[in-house]
C-alpha atoms as a PDB file:
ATOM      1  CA  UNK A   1     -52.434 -44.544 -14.204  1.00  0.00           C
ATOM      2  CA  UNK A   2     -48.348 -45.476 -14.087  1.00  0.00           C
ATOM      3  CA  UNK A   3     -46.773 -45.528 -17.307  1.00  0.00           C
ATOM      4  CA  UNK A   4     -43.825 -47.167 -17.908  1.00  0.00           C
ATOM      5  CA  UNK A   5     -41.814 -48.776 -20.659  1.00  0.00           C
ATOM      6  CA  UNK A   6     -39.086 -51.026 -20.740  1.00  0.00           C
ATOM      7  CA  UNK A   7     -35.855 -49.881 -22.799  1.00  0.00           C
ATOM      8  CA  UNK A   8     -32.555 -52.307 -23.269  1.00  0.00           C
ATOM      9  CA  UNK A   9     -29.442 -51.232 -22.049  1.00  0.00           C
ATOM     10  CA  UNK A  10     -26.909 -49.891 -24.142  1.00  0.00           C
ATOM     11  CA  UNK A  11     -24.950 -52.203 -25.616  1.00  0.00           C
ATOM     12  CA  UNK A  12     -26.441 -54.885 -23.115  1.00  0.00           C
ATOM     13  CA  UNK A  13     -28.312 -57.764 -25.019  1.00  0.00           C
ATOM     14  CA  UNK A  14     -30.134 -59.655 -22.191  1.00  0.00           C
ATOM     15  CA  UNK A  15     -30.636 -56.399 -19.448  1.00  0.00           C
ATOM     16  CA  UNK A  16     -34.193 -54.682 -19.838  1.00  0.00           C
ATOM     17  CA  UNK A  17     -35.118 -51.936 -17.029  1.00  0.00           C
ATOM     18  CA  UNK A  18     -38.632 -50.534 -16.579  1.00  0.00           C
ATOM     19  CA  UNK A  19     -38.568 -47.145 -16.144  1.00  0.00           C
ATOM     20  CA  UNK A  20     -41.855 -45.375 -14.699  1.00  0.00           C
ATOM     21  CA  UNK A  21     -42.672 -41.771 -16.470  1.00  0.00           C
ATOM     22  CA  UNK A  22     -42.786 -40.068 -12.586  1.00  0.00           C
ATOM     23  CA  UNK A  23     -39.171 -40.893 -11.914  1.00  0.00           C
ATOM     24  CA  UNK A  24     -37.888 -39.365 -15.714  1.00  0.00           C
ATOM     25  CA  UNK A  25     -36.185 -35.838 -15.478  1.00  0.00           C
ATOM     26  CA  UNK A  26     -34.368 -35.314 -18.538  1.00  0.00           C
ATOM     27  CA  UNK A  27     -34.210 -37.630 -21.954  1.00  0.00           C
ATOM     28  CA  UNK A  28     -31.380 -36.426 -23.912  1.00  0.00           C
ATOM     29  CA  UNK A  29     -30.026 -37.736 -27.012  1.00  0.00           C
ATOM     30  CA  UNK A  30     -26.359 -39.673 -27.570  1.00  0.00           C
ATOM     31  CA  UNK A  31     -24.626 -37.589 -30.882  1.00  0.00           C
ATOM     32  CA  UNK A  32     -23.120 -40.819 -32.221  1.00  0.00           C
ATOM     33  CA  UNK A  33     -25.646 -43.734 -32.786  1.00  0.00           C
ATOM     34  CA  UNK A  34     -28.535 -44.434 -31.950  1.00  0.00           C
ATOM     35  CA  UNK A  35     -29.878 -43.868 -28.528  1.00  0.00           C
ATOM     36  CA  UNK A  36     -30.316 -41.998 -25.470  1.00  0.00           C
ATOM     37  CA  UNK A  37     -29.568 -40.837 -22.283  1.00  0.00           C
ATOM     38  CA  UNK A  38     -32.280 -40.991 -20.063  1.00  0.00           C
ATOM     39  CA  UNK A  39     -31.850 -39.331 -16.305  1.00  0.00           C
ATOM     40  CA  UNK A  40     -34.195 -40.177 -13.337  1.00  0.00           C
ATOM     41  CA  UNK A  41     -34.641 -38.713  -9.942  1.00  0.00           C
ATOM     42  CA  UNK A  42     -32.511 -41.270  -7.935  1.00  0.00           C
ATOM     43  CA  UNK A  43     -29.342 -39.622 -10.083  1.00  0.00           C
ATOM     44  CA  UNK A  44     -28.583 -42.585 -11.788  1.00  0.00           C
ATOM     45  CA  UNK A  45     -28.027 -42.204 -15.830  1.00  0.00           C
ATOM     46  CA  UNK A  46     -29.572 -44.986 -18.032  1.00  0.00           C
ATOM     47  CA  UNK A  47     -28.150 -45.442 -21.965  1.00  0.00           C
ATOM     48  CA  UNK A  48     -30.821 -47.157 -23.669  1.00  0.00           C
ATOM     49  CA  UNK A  49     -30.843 -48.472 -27.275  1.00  0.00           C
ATOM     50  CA  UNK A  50     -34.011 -46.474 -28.237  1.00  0.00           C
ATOM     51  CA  UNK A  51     -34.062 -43.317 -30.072  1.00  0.00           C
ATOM     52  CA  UNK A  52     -34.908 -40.090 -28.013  1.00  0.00           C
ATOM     53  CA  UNK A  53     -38.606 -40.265 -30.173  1.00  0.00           C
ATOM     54  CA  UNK A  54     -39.498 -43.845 -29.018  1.00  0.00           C
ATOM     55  CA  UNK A  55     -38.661 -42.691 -25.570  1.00  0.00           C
ATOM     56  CA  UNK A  56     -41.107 -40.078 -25.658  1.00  0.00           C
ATOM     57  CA  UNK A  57     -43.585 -42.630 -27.054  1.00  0.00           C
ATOM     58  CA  UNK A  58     -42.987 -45.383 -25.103  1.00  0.00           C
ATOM     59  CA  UNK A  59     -43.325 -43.336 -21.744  1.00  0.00           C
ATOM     60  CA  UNK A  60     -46.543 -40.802 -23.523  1.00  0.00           C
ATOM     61  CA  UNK A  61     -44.361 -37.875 -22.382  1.00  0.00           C
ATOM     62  CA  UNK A  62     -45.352 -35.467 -25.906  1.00  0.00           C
END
């Protein structure tokens, strides 16, 4: 079974991305704020409004 979860763009109001579990190599968090980095395999760097926990949730990565 995929999982996936759909996160908002940082600062973005109206951009959701679906990001599959398979493609995630590193979730790290942003110091200021609230929100995360999250880093797939294609190289590309996604800030997403969700905390670094909800992340993990959303995805069942812990």
């Amino acid at each position: 079974m995929i999982h996936s979860g759909t996160f908002k763009l940082w600062g973005q109001k109206l951009i959701n991305v679906i990001i599959y579990k398979e493609d995630v190599l590193k979730i790290s968090p942003i110091k200021k704020g609230r929100g995360c980095i999250i880093y797939l395999k294609n190289k590309v760097p996604y800030q997403v409004n969700e905390s670094e926990r909800e992340v993990y949730r959303k995805l069942n990565l812990a």
